[in-house]
PDB file of N, CA and C in Angstrom:
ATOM      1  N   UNK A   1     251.360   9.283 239.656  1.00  0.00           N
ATOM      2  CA  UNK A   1     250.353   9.291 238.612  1.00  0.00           C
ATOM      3  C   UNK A   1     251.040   9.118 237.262  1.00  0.00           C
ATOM      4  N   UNK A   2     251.236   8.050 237.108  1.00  0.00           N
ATOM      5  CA  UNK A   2     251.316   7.992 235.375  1.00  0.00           C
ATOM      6  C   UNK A   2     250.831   8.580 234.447  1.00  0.00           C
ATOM      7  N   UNK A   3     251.842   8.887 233.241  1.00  0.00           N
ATOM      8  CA  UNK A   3     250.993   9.803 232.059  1.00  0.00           C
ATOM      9  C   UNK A   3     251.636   9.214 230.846  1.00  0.00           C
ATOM     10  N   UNK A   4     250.596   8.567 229.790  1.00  0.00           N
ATOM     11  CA  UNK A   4     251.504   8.135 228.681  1.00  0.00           C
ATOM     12  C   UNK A   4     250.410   8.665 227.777  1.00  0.00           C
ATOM     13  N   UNK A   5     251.536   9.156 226.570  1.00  0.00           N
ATOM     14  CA  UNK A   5     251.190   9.804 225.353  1.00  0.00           C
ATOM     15  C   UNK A   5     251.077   9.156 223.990  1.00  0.00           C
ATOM     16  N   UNK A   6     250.480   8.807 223.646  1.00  0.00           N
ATOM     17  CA  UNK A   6     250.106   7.488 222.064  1.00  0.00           C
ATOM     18  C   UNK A   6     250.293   8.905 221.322  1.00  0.00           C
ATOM     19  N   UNK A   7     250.854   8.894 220.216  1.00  0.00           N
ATOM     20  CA  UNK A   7     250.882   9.686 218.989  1.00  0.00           C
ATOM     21  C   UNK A   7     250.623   8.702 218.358  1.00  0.00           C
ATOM     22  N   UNK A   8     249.743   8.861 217.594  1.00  0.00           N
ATOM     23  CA  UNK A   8     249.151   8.047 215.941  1.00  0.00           C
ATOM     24  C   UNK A   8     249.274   8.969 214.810  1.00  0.00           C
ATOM     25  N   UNK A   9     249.458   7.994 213.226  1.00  0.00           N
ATOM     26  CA  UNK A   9     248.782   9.513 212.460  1.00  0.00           C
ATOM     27  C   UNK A   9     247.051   8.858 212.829  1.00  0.00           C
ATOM     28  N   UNK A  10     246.589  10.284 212.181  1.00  0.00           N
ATOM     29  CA  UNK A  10     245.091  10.904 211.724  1.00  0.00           C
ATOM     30  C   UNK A  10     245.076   9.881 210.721  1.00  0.00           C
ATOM     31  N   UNK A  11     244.275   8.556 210.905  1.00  0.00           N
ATOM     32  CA  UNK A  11     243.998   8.074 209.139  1.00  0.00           C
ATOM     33  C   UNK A  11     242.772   7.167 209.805  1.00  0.00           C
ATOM     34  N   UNK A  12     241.947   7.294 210.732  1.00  0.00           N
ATOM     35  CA  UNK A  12     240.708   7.056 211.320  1.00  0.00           C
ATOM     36  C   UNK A  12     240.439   6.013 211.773  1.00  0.00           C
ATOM     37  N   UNK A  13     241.564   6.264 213.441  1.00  0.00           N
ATOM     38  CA  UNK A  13     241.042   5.636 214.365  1.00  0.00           C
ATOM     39  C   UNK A  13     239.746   5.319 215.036  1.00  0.00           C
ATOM     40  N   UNK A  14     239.140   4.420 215.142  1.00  0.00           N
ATOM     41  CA  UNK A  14     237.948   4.004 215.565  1.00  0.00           C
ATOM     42  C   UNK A  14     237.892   4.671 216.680  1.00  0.00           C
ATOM     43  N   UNK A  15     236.601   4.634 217.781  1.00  0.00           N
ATOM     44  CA  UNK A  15     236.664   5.533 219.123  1.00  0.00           C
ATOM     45  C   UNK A  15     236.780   3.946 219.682  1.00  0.00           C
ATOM     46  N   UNK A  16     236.267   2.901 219.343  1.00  0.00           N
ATOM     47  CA  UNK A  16     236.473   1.840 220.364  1.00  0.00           C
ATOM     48  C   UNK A  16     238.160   1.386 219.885  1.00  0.00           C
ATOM     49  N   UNK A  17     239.102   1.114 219.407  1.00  0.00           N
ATOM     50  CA  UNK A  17     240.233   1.570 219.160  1.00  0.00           C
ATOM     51  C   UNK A  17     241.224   2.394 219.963  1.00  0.00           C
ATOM     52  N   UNK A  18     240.566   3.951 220.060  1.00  0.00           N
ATOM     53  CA  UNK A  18     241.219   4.113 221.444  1.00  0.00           C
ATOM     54  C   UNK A  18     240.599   3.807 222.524  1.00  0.00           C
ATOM     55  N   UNK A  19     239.515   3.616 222.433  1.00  0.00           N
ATOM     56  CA  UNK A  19     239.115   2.876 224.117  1.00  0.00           C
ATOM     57  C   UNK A  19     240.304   1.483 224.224  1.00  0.00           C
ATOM     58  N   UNK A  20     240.390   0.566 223.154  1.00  0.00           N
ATOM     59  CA  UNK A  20     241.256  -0.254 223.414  1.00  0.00           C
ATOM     60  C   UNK A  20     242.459   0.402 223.909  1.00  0.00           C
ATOM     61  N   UNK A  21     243.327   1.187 223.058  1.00  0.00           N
ATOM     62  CA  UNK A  21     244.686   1.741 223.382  1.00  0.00           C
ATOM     63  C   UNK A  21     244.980   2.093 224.802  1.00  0.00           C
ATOM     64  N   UNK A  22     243.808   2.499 225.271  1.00  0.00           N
ATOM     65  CA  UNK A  22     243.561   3.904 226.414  1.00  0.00           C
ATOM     66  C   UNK A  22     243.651   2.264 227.630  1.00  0.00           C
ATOM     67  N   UNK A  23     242.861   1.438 227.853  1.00  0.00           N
ATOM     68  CA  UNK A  23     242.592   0.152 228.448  1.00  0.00           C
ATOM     69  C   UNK A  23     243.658  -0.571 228.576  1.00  0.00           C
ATOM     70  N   UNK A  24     244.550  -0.855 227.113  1.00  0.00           N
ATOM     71  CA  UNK A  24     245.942  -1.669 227.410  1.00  0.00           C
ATOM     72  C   UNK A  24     246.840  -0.969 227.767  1.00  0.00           C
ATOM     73  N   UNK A  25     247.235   0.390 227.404  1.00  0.00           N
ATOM     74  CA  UNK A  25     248.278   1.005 227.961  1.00  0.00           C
ATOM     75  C   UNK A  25     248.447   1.097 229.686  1.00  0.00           C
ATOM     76  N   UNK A  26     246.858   1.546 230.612  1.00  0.00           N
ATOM     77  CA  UNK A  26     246.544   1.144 231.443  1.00  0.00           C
ATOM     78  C   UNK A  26     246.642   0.195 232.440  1.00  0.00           C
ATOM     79  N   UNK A  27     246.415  -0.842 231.843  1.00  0.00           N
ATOM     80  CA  UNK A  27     246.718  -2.604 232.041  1.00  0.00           C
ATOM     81  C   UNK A  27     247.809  -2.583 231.883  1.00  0.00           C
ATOM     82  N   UNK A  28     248.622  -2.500 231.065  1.00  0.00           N
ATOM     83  CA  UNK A  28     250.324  -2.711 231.236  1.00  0.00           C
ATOM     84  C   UNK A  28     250.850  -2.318 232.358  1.00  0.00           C
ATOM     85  N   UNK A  29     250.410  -1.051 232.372  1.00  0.00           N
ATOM     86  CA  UNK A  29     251.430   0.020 233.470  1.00  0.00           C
ATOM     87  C   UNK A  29     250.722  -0.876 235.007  1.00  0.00           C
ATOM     88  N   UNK A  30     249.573  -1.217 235.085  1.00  0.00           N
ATOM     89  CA  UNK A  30     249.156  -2.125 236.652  1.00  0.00           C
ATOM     90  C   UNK A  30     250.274  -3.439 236.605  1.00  0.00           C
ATOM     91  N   UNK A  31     249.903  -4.303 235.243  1.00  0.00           N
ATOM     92  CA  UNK A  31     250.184  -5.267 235.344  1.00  0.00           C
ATOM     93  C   UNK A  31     251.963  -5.555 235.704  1.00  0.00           C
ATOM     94  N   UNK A  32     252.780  -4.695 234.910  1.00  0.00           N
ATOM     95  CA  UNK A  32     254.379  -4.302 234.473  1.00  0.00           C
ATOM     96  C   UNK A  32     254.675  -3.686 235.916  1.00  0.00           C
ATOM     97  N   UNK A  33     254.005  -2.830 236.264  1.00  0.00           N
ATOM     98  CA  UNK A  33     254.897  -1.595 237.215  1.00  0.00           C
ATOM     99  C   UNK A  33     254.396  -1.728 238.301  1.00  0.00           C
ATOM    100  N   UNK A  34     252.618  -2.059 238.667  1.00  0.00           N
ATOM    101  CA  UNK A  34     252.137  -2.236 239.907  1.00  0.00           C
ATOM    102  C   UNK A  34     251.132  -0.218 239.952  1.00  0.00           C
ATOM    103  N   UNK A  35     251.110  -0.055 238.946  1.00  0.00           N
ATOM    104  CA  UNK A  35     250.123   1.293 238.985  1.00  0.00           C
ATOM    105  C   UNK A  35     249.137   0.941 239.361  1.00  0.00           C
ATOM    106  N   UNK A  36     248.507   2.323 239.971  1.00  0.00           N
ATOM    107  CA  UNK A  36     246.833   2.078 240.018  1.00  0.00           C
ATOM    108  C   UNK A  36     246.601   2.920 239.032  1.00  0.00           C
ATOM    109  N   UNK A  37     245.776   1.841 238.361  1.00  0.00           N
ATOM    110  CA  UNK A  37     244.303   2.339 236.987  1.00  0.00           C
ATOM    111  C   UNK A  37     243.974   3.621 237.526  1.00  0.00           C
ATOM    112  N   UNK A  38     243.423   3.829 238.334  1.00  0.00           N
ATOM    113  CA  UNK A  38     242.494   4.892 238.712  1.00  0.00           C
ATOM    114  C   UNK A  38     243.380   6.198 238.837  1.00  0.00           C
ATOM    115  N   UNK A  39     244.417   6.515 238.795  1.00  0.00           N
ATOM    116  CA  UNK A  39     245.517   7.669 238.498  1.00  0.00           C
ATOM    117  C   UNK A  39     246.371   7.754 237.275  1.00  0.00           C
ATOM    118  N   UNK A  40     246.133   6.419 236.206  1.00  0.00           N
ATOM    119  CA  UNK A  40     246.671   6.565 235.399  1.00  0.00           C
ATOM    120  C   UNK A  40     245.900   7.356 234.178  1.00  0.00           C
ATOM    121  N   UNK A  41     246.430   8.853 233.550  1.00  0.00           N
ATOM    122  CA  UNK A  41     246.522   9.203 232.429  1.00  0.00           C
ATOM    123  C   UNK A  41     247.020   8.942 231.417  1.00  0.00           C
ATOM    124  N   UNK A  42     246.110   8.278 230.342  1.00  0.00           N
ATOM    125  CA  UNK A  42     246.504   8.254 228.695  1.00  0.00           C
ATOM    126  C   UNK A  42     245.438   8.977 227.741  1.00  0.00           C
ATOM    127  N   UNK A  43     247.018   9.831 226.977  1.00  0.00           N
ATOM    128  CA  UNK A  43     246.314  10.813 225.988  1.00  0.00           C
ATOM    129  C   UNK A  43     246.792  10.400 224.677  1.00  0.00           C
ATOM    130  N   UNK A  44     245.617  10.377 223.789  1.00  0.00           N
ATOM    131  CA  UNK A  44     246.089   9.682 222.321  1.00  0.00           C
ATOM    132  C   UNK A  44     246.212  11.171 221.251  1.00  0.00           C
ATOM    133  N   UNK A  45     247.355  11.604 220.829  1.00  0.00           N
ATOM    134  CA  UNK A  45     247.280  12.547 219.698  1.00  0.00           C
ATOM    135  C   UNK A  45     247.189  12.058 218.160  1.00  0.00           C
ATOM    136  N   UNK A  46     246.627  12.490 217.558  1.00  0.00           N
ATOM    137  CA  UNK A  46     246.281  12.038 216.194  1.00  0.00           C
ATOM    138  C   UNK A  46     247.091  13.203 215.408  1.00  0.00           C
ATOM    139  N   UNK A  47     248.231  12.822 214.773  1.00  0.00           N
ATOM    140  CA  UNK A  47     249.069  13.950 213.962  1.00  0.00           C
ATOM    141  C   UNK A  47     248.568  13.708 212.672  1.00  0.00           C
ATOM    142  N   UNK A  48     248.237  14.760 211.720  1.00  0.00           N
ATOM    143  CA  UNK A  48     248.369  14.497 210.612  1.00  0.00           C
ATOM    144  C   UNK A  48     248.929  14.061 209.629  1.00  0.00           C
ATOM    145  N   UNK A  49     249.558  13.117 208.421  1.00  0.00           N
ATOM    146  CA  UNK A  49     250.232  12.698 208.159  1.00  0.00           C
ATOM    147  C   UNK A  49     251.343  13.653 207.256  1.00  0.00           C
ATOM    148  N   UNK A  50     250.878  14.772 207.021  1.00  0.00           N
ATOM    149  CA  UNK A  50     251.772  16.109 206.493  1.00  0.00           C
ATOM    150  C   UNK A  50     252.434  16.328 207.637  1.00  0.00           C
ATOM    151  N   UNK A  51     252.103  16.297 208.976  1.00  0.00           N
ATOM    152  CA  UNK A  51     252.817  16.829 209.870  1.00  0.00           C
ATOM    153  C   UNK A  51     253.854  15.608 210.584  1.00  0.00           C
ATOM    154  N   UNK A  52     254.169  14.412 210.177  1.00  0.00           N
ATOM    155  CA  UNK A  52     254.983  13.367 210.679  1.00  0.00           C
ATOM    156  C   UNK A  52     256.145  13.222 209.698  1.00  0.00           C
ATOM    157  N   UNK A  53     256.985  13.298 210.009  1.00  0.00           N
ATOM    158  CA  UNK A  53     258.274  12.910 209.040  1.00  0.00           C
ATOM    159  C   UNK A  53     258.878  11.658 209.719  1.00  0.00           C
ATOM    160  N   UNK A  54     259.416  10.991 208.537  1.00  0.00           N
ATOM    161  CA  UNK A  54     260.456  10.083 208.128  1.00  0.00           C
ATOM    162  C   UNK A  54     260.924   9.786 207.817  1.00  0.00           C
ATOM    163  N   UNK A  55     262.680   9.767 207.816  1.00  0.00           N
ATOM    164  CA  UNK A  55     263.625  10.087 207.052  1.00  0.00           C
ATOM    165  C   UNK A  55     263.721  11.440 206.453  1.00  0.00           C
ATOM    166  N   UNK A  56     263.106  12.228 206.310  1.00  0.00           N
ATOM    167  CA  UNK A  56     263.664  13.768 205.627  1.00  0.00           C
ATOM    168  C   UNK A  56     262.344  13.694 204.629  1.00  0.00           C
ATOM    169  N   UNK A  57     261.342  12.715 204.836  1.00  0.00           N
ATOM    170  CA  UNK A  57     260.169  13.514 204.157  1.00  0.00           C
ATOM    171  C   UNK A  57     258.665  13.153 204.999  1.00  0.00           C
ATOM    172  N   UNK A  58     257.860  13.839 204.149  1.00  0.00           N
ATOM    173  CA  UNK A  58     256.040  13.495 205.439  1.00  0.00           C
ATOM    174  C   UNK A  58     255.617  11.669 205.396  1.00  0.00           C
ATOM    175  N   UNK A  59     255.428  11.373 205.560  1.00  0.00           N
ATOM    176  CA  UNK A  59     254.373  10.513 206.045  1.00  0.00           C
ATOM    177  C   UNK A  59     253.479  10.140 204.595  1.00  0.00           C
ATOM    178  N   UNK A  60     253.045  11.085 204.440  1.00  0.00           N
ATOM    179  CA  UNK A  60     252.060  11.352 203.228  1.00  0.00           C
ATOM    180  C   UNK A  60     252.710  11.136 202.089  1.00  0.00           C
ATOM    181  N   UNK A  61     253.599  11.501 201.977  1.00  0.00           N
ATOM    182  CA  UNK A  61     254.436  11.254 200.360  1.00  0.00           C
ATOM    183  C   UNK A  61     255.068   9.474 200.673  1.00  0.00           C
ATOM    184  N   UNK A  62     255.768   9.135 202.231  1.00  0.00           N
ATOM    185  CA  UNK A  62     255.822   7.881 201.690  1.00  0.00           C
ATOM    186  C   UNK A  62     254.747   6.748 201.344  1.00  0.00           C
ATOM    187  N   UNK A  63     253.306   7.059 201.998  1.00  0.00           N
ATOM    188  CA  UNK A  63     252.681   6.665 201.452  1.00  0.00           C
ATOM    189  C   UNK A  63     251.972   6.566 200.309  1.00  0.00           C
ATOM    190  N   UNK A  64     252.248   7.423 199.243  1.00  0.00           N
ATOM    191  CA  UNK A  64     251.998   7.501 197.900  1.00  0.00           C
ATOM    192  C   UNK A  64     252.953   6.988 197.209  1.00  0.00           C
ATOM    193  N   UNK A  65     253.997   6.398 197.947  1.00  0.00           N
ATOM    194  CA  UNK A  65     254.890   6.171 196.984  1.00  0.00           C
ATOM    195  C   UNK A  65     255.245   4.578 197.237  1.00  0.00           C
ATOM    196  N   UNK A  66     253.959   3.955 198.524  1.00  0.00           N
ATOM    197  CA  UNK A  66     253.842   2.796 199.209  1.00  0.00           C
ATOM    198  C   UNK A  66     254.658   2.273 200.061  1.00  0.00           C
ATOM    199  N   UNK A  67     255.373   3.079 200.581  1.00  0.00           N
ATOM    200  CA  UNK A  67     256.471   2.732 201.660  1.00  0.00           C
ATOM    201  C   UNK A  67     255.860   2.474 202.786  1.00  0.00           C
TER     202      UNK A  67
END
């Protein structure tokens, strides 16, 4: 049983969006590895962007600063 984990930030993913994500990640793992769909788990986490770092600061500050 496959299990793959999408971390995104929180900046408002559509629900059909992750239906896409949830569908191709899916499709890969049949198409790539030979899984069956029907046992594969995908879970999408939405982190906040205070809570993601990069390089030694959030997410949030490099985007204010347009990085």
């Amino acid at each position: 049983m496959p299990y793959v984990n999408i971390k995104i930030t929180k900046e408002g993913a559509t629900p059909e969006q992750k239906r896409q994500l949830i569908e191709g990640a899916t499709n890969l793992l049949r198409d790539v590895l030979g899984k069956n769909p029907q046992t594969t788990v995908v879970v999408i986490d939405e982190v906040d962007t205070d809570n993601w770092g990069i390089g030694g600061e959030t997410v949030t500050v490099r985007r204010k600063r347009g990085q």
